[in-house]
C-alpha atoms as a PDB file:
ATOM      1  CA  UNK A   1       5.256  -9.124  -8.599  1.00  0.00           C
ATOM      2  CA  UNK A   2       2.434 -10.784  -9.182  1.00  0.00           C
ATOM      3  CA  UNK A   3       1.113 -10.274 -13.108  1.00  0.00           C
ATOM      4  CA  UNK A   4       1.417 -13.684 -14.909  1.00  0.00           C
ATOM      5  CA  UNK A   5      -0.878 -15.792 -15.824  1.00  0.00           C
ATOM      6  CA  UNK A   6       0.146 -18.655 -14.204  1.00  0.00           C
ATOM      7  CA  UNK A   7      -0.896 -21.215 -16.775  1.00  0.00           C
ATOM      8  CA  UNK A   8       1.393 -24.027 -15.075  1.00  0.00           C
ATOM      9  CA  UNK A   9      -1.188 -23.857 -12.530  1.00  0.00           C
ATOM     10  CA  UNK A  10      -4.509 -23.535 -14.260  1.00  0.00           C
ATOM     11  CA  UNK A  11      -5.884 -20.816 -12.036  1.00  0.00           C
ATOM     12  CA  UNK A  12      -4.400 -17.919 -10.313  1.00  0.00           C
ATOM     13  CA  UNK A  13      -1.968 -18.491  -7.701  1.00  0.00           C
ATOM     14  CA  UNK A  14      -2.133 -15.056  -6.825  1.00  0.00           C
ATOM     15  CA  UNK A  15      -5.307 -16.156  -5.310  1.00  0.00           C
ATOM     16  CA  UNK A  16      -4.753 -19.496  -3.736  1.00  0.00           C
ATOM     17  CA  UNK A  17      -6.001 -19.732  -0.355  1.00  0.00           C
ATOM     18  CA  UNK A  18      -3.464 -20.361   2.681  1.00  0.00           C
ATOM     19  CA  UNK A  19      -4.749 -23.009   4.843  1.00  0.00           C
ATOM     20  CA  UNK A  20      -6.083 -21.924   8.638  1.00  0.00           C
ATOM     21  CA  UNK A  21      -5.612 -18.683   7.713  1.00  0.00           C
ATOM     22  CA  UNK A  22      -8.241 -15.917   6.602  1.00  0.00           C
ATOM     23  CA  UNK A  23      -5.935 -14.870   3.293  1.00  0.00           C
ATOM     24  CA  UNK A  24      -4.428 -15.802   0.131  1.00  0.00           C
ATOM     25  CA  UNK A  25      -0.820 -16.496  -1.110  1.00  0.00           C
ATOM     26  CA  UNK A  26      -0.544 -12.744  -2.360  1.00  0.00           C
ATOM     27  CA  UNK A  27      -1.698 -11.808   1.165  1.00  0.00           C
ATOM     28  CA  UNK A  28       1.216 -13.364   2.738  1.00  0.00           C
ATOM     29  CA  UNK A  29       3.838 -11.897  -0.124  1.00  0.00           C
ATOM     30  CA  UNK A  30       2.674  -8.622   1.011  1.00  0.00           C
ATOM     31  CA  UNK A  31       2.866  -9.164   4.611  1.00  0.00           C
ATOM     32  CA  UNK A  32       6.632 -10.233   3.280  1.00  0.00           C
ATOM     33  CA  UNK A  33       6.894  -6.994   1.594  1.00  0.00           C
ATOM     34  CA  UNK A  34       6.012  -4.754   4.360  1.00  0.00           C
ATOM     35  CA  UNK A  35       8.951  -6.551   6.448  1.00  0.00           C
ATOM     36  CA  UNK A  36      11.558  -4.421   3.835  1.00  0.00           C
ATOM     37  CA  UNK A  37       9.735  -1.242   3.276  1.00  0.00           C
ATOM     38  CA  UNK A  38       6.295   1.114   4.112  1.00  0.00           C
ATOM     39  CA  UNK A  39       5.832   1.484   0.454  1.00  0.00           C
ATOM     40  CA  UNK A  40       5.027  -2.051  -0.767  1.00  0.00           C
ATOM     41  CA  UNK A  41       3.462  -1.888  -4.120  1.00  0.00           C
ATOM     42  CA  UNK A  42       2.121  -4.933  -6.121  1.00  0.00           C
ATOM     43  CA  UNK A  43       2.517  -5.475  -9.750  1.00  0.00           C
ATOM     44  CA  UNK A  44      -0.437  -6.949 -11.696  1.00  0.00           C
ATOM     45  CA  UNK A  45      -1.242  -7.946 -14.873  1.00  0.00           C
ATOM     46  CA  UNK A  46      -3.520 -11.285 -15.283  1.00  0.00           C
ATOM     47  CA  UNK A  47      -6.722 -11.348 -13.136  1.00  0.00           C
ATOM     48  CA  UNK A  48      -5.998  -7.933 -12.071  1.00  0.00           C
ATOM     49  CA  UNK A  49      -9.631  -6.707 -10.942  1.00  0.00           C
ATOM     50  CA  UNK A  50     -10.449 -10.288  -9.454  1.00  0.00           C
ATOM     51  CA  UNK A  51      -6.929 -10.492  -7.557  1.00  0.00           C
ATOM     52  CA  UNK A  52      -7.659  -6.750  -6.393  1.00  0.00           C
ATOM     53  CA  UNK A  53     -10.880  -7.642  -5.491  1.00  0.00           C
ATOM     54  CA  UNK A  54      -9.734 -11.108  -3.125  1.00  0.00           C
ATOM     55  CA  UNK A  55      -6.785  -9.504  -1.490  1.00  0.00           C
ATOM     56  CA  UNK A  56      -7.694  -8.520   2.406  1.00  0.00           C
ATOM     57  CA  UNK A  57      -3.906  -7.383   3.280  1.00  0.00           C
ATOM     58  CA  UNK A  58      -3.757  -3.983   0.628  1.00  0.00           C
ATOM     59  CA  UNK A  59      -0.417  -2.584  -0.579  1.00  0.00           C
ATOM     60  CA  UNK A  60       0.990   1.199  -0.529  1.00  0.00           C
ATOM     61  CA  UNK A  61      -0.139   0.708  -3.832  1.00  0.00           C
ATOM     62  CA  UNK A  62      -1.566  -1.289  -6.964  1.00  0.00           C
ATOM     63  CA  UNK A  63      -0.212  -0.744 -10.226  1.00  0.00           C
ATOM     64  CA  UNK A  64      -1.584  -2.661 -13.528  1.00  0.00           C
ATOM     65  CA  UNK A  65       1.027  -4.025 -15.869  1.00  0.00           C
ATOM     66  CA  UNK A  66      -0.505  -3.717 -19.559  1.00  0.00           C
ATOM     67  CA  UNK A  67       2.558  -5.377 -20.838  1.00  0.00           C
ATOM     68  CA  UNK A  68       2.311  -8.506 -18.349  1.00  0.00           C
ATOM     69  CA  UNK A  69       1.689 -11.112 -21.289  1.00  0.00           C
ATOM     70  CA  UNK A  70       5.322  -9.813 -22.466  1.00  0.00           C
ATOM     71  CA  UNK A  71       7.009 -11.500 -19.283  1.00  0.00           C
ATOM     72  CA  UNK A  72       8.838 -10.856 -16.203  1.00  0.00           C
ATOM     73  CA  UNK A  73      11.035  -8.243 -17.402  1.00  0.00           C
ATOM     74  CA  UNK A  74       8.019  -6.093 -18.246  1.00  0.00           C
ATOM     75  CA  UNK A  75       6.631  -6.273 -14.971  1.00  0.00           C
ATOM     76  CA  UNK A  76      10.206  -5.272 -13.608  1.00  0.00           C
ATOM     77  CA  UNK A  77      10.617  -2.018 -16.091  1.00  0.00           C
ATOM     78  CA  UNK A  78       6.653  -1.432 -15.271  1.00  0.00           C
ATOM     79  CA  UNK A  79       7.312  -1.445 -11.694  1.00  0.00           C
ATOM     80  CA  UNK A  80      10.928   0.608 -11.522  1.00  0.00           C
ATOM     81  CA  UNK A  81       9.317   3.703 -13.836  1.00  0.00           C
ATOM     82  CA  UNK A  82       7.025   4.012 -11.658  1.00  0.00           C
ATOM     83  CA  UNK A  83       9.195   4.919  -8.284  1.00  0.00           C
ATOM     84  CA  UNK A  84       9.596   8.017  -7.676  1.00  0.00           C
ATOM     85  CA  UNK A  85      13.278  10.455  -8.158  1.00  0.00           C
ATOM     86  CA  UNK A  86      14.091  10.086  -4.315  1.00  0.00           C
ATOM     87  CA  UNK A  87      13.679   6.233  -4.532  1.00  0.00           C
ATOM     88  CA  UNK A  88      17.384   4.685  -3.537  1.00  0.00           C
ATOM     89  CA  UNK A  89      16.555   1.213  -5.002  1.00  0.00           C
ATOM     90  CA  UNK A  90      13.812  -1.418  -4.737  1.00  0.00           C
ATOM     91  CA  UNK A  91      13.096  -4.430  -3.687  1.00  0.00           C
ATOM     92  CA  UNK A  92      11.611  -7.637  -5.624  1.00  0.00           C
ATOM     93  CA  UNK A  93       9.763 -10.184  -4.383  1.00  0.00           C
ATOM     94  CA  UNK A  94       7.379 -12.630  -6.407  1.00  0.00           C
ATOM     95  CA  UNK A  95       3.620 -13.802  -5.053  1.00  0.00           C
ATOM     96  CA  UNK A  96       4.383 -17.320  -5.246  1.00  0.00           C
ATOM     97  CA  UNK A  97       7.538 -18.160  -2.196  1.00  0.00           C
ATOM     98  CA  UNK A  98       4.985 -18.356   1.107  1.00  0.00           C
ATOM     99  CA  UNK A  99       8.032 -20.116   3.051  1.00  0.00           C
ATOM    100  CA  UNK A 100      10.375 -17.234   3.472  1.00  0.00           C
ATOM    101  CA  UNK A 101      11.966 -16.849   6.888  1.00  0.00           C
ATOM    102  CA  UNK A 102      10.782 -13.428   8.429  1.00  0.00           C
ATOM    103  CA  UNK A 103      13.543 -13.129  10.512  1.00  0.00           C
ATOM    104  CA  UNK A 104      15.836 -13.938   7.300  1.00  0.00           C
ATOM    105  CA  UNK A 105      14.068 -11.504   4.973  1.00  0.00           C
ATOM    106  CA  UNK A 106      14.206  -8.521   7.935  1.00  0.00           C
ATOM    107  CA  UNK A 107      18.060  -8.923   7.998  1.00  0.00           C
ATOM    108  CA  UNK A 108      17.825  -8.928   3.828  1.00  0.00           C
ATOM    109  CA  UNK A 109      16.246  -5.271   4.226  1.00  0.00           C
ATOM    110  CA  UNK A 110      18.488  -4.022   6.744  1.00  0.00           C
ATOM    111  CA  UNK A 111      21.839  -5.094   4.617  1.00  0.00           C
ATOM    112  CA  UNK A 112      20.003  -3.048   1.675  1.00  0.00           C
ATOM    113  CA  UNK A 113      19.929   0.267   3.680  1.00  0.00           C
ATOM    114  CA  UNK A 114      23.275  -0.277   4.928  1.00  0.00           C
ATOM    115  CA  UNK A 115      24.588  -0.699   1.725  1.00  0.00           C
ATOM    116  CA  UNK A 116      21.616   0.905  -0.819  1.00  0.00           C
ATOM    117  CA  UNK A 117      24.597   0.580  -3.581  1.00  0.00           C
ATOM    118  CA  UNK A 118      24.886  -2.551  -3.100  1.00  0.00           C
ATOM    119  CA  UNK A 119      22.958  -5.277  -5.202  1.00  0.00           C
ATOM    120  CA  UNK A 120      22.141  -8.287  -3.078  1.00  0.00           C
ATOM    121  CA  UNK A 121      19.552 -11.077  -4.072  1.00  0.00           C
ATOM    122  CA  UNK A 122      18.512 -14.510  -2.336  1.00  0.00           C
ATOM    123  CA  UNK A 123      21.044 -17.475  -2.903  1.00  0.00           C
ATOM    124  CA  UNK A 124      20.139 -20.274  -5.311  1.00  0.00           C
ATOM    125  CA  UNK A 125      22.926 -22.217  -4.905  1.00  0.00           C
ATOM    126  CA  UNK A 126      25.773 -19.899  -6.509  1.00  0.00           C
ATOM    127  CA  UNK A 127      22.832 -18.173  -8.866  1.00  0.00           C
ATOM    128  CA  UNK A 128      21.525 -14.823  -7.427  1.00  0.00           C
ATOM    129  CA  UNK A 129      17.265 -15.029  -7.629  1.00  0.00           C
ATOM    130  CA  UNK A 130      14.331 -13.326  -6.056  1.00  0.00           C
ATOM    131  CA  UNK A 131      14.339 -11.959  -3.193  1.00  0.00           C
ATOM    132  CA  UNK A 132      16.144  -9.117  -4.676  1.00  0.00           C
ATOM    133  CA  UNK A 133      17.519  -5.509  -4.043  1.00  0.00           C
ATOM    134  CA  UNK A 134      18.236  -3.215  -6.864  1.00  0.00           C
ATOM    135  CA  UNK A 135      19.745   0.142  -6.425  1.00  0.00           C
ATOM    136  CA  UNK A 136      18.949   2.828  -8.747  1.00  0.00           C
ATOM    137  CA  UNK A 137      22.236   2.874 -10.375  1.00  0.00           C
ATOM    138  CA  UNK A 138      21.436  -0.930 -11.674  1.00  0.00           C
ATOM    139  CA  UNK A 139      17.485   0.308 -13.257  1.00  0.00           C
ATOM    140  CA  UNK A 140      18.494   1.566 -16.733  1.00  0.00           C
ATOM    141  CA  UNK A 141      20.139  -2.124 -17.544  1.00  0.00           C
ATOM    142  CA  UNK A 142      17.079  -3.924 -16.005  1.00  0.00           C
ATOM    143  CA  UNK A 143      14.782  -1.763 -17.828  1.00  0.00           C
ATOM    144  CA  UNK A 144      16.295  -3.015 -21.061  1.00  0.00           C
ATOM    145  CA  UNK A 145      15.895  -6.929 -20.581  1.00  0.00           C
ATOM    146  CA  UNK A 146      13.794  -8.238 -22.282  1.00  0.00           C
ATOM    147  CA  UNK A 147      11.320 -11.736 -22.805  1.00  0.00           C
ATOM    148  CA  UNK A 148      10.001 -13.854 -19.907  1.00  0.00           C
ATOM    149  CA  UNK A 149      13.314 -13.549 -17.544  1.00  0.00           C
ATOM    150  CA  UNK A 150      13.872 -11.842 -14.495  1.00  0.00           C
ATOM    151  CA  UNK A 151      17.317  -9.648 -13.687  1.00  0.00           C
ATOM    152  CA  UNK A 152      19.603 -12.954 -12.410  1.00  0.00           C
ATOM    153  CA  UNK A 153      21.922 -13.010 -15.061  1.00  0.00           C
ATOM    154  CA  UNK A 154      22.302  -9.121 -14.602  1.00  0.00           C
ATOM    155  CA  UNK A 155      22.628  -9.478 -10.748  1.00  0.00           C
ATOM    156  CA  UNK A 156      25.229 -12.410 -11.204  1.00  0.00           C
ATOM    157  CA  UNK A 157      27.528 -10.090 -14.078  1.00  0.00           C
ATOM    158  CA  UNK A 158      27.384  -7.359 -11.210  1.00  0.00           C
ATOM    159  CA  UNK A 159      28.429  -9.780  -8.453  1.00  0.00           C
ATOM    160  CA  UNK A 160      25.545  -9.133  -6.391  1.00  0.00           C
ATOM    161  CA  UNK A 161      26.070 -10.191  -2.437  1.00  0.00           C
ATOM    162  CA  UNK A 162      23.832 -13.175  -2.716  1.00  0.00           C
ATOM    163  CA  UNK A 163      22.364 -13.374   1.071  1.00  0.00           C
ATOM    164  CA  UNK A 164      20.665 -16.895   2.344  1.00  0.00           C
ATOM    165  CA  UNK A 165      17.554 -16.829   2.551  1.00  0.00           C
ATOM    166  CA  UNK A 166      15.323 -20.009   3.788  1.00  0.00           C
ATOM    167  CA  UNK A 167      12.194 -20.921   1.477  1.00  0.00           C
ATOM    168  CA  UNK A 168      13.204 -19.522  -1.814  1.00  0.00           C
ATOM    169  CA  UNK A 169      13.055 -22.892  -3.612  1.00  0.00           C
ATOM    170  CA  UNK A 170       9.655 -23.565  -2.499  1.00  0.00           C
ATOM    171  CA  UNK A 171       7.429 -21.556  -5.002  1.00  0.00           C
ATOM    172  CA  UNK A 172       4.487 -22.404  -6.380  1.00  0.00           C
ATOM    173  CA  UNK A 173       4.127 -23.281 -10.357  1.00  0.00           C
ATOM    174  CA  UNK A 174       1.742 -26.436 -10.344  1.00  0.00           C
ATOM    175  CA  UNK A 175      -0.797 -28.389  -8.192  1.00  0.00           C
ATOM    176  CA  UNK A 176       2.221 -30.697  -7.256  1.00  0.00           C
ATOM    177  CA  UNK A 177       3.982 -27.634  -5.936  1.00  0.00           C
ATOM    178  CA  UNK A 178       0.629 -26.230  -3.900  1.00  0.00           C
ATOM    179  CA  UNK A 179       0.550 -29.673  -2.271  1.00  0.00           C
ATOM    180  CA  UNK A 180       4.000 -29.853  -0.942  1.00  0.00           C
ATOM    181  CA  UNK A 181       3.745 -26.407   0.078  1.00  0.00           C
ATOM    182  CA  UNK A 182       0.296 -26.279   1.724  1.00  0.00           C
ATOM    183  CA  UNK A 183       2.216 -29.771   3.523  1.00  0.00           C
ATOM    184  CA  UNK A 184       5.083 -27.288   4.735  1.00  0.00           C
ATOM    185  CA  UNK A 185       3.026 -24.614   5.764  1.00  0.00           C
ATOM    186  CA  UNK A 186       0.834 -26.637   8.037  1.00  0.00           C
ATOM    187  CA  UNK A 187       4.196 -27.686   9.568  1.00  0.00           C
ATOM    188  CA  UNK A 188       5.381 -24.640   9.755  1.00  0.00           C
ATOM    189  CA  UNK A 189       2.434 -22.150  10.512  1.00  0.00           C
ATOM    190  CA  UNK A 190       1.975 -19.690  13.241  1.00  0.00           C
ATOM    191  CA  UNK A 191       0.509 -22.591  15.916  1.00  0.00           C
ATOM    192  CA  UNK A 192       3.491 -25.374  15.163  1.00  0.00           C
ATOM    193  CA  UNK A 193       6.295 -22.219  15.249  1.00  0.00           C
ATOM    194  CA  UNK A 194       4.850 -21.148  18.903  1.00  0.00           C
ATOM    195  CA  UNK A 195       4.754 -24.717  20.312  1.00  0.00           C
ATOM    196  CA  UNK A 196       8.357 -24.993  19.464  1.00  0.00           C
ATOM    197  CA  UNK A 197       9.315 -22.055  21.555  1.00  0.00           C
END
Protein backbone atom coordinates (compact mmCIF):
# COMPACT_ATOMS: atom_id res chain seq x y z
CA UNK A 1 0.00 0.00 0.00
CA UNK A 2 1.22 2.97 -0.86
CA UNK A 3 -1.81 5.78 -1.44
CA UNK A 4 -1.52 8.44 1.35
CA UNK A 5 -0.48 11.51 1.23
CA UNK A 6 2.05 11.46 3.57
CA UNK A 7 1.66 14.95 4.96
CA UNK A 8 3.87 14.04 8.18
CA UNK A 9 6.54 14.09 5.72
CA UNK A 10 5.92 16.98 3.40
CA UNK A 11 6.64 15.12 0.20
CA UNK A 12 6.05 11.67 -0.94
CA UNK A 13 7.75 8.95 0.73
CA UNK A 14 6.66 6.73 -1.81
CA UNK A 15 9.35 8.42 -3.68
CA UNK A 16 12.23 8.94 -1.36
CA UNK A 17 15.41 7.90 -2.73
CA UNK A 18 17.45 4.91 -1.02
CA UNK A 19 20.95 5.87 -0.60
CA UNK A 20 23.77 3.94 -2.98
CA UNK A 21 21.17 2.46 -4.61
CA UNK A 22 19.56 3.27 -8.14
CA UNK A 23 15.71 3.18 -6.55
CA UNK A 24 13.26 4.55 -4.26
CA UNK A 25 11.62 3.39 -0.94
CA UNK A 26 8.54 1.94 -2.99
CA UNK A 27 11.18 0.14 -5.09
CA UNK A 28 12.44 -1.75 -2.22
CA UNK A 29 8.64 -2.52 -0.75
CA UNK A 30 8.13 -4.19 -3.97
CA UNK A 31 11.23 -6.09 -4.12
CA UNK A 32 9.68 -7.10 -0.43
CA UNK A 33 6.53 -8.01 -2.06
CA UNK A 34 7.79 -10.24 -4.69
CA UNK A 35 9.59 -12.32 -1.74
CA UNK A 36 5.63 -13.57 -0.76
CA UNK A 37 4.01 -13.80 -4.09
CA UNK A 38 4.39 -13.39 -8.30
CA UNK A 39 1.40 -11.19 -8.22
CA UNK A 40 2.54 -8.11 -6.25
CA UNK A 41 0.22 -5.30 -6.89
CA UNK A 42 0.63 -1.70 -5.50
CA UNK A 43 -2.09 0.43 -4.19
CA UNK A 44 -2.02 4.17 -5.02
CA UNK A 45 -3.80 7.03 -4.38
CA UNK A 46 -1.70 10.45 -3.76
CA UNK A 47 0.95 11.25 -6.45
CA UNK A 48 -0.23 8.37 -8.37
CA UNK A 49 1.04 9.33 -12.03
CA UNK A 50 4.37 10.89 -10.54
CA UNK A 51 5.00 7.71 -8.18
CA UNK A 52 4.14 5.51 -11.39
CA UNK A 53 6.24 7.47 -13.32
CA UNK A 54 9.65 7.24 -10.63
CA UNK A 55 9.27 3.61 -9.83
CA UNK A 56 12.11 1.41 -11.85
CA UNK A 57 11.13 -2.05 -10.00
CA UNK A 58 7.16 -2.42 -11.65
CA UNK A 59 4.51 -4.55 -9.91
CA UNK A 60 2.14 -7.46 -11.39
CA UNK A 61 0.08 -4.60 -11.28
CA UNK A 62 -0.95 -0.85 -10.44
CA UNK A 63 -4.22 -0.11 -9.22
CA UNK A 64 -5.45 3.66 -8.35
CA UNK A 65 -7.32 4.11 -5.12
CA UNK A 66 -10.00 7.02 -5.77
CA UNK A 67 -11.00 6.73 -2.21
CA UNK A 68 -7.27 7.11 -0.78
CA UNK A 69 -8.06 10.57 1.02
CA UNK A 70 -10.71 8.30 3.03
CA UNK A 71 -7.75 6.31 4.79
CA UNK A 72 -6.15 3.06 5.14
CA UNK A 73 -9.12 1.00 5.24
CA UNK A 74 -10.09 2.22 1.78
CA UNK A 75 -6.99 1.29 0.29
CA UNK A 76 -7.44 -2.25 1.99
CA UNK A 77 -11.28 -2.80 0.60
CA UNK A 78 -9.82 -1.12 -2.83
CA UNK A 79 -7.14 -3.58 -2.99
CA UNK A 80 -9.12 -7.02 -1.74
CA UNK A 81 -12.16 -6.32 -4.53
CA UNK A 82 -9.94 -6.31 -6.81
CA UNK A 83 -8.35 -10.09 -6.44
CA UNK A 84 -9.63 -12.33 -8.29
CA UNK A 85 -12.35 -15.64 -7.13
CA UNK A 86 -9.32 -18.16 -6.99
CA UNK A 87 -7.32 -15.73 -4.71
CA UNK A 88 -6.75 -17.79 -1.17
CA UNK A 89 -5.83 -14.59 0.78
CA UNK A 90 -3.44 -11.64 0.46
CA UNK A 91 -0.80 -10.20 1.74
CA UNK A 92 -0.21 -6.46 3.12
CA UNK A 93 2.66 -4.67 3.22
CA UNK A 94 3.02 -0.72 3.46
CA UNK A 95 5.78 1.46 1.24
CA UNK A 96 7.29 2.97 4.15
CA UNK A 97 9.28 -0.31 6.45
CA UNK A 98 12.74 -0.51 4.12
CA UNK A 99 14.37 -2.59 7.15
CA UNK A 100 12.51 -5.82 6.88
CA UNK A 101 14.58 -8.98 7.17
CA UNK A 102 14.32 -10.95 3.77
CA UNK A 103 15.04 -14.02 5.21
CA UNK A 104 12.26 -13.17 8.00
CA UNK A 105 9.61 -12.03 5.53
CA UNK A 106 10.34 -15.40 3.12
CA UNK A 107 9.52 -17.62 6.19
CA UNK A 108 6.26 -15.08 6.78
CA UNK A 109 5.07 -16.26 3.15
CA UNK A 110 5.78 -19.77 3.50
CA UNK A 111 3.71 -20.06 7.04
CA UNK A 112 0.79 -18.31 4.89
CA UNK A 113 0.65 -21.18 2.29
CA UNK A 114 0.99 -23.69 4.86
CA UNK A 115 -1.71 -22.44 6.68
CA UNK A 116 -3.76 -19.98 3.92
CA UNK A 117 -6.63 -20.08 6.81
CA UNK A 118 -4.66 -18.87 9.00
CA UNK A 119 -4.34 -15.02 9.77
CA UNK A 120 -0.81 -14.13 10.77
CA UNK A 121 0.62 -10.47 10.90
CA UNK A 122 4.13 -9.00 12.08
CA UNK A 123 4.54 -8.67 15.99
CA UNK A 124 4.37 -5.24 17.61
CA UNK A 125 4.94 -6.18 20.85
CA UNK A 126 1.62 -8.26 21.69
CA UNK A 127 -0.35 -5.99 18.84
CA UNK A 128 -0.62 -7.78 15.42
CA UNK A 129 0.53 -4.90 12.48
CA UNK A 130 1.71 -4.88 8.93
CA UNK A 131 3.26 -7.26 7.51
CA UNK A 132 0.05 -9.04 7.23
CA UNK A 133 -1.75 -12.17 5.74
CA UNK A 134 -5.43 -12.22 5.26
CA UNK A 135 -7.29 -15.19 4.07
CA UNK A 136 -10.35 -14.78 2.15
CA UNK A 137 -12.60 -15.92 4.81
CA UNK A 138 -11.39 -12.65 6.97
CA UNK A 139 -12.19 -9.94 3.56
CA UNK A 140 -15.92 -9.24 4.10
CA UNK A 141 -15.07 -7.84 7.88
CA UNK A 142 -12.02 -5.86 6.55
CA UNK A 143 -13.97 -4.53 3.78
CA UNK A 144 -16.31 -2.95 6.30
CA UNK A 145 -13.73 -0.90 8.50
CA UNK A 146 -13.79 2.08 8.14
CA UNK A 147 -11.65 5.78 8.73
CA UNK A 148 -7.84 6.06 8.64
CA UNK A 149 -7.05 2.48 10.43
CA UNK A 150 -5.68 -0.53 9.15
CA UNK A 151 -7.18 -4.31 10.08
CA UNK A 152 -5.05 -4.71 13.69
CA UNK A 153 -7.78 -4.60 15.90
CA UNK A 154 -9.60 -7.16 13.53
CA UNK A 155 -6.43 -9.39 13.30
CA UNK A 156 -5.96 -9.19 17.22
CA UNK A 157 -10.14 -10.20 17.89
CA UNK A 158 -9.27 -13.21 15.46
CA UNK A 159 -6.07 -14.16 17.32
CA UNK A 160 -3.96 -13.90 14.41
CA UNK A 161 -0.39 -15.94 14.77
CA UNK A 162 1.61 -12.80 15.16
CA UNK A 163 5.15 -13.96 13.53
CA UNK A 164 8.52 -11.76 14.37
CA UNK A 165 9.53 -9.98 12.02
CA UNK A 166 12.84 -7.61 12.26
CA UNK A 167 12.37 -3.85 11.00
CA UNK A 168 8.71 -3.33 11.42
CA UNK A 169 9.12 -0.42 13.86
CA UNK A 170 11.32 1.42 11.61
CA UNK A 171 8.88 3.18 9.12
CA UNK A 172 9.07 6.25 7.78
CA UNK A 173 6.46 9.23 8.82
CA UNK A 174 8.83 12.38 9.16
CA UNK A 175 12.30 13.76 8.20
CA UNK A 176 13.43 12.57 11.75
CA UNK A 177 12.35 9.09 10.78
CA UNK A 178 14.17 9.26 7.04
CA UNK A 179 17.33 10.20 8.95
CA UNK A 180 17.51 7.38 11.35
CA UNK A 181 16.56 5.12 8.70
CA UNK A 182 18.78 6.26 5.80
CA UNK A 183 21.53 5.88 9.18
CA UNK A 184 20.37 2.08 9.41
CA UNK A 185 20.34 1.35 5.96
CA UNK A 186 23.85 2.48 5.28
CA UNK A 187 24.69 0.06 8.15
CA UNK A 188 22.88 -2.40 6.97
CA UNK A 189 22.98 -2.32 3.04
CA UNK A 190 23.98 -4.91 0.59
CA UNK A 191 28.07 -3.99 0.94
CA UNK A 192 28.11 -3.94 5.09
CA UNK A 193 25.71 -7.41 5.04
CA UNK A 194 28.46 -9.18 2.62
CA UNK A 195 31.51 -8.04 4.64
CA UNK A 196 29.97 -9.65 7.61
CA UNK A 197 29.80 -13.00 5.99
Amino acid sequence: MAAGASSRLGRPKALLPMAGADQILLDRAIGFGQLLSDDVRVLCGAWYPLIRFRTRRQPSRWQRVPDWHLGLSATLAAGLAGLGPKAKGAFVLVADQPLLDEDALRAFGEAARFVPNQPLAADYGGRPGVPAYLPRWLWPEVMELQGDRGAGQLLASVRATRVEIPGVHDDVDTPEDWLRVQRRLSRTGPTARQSRR
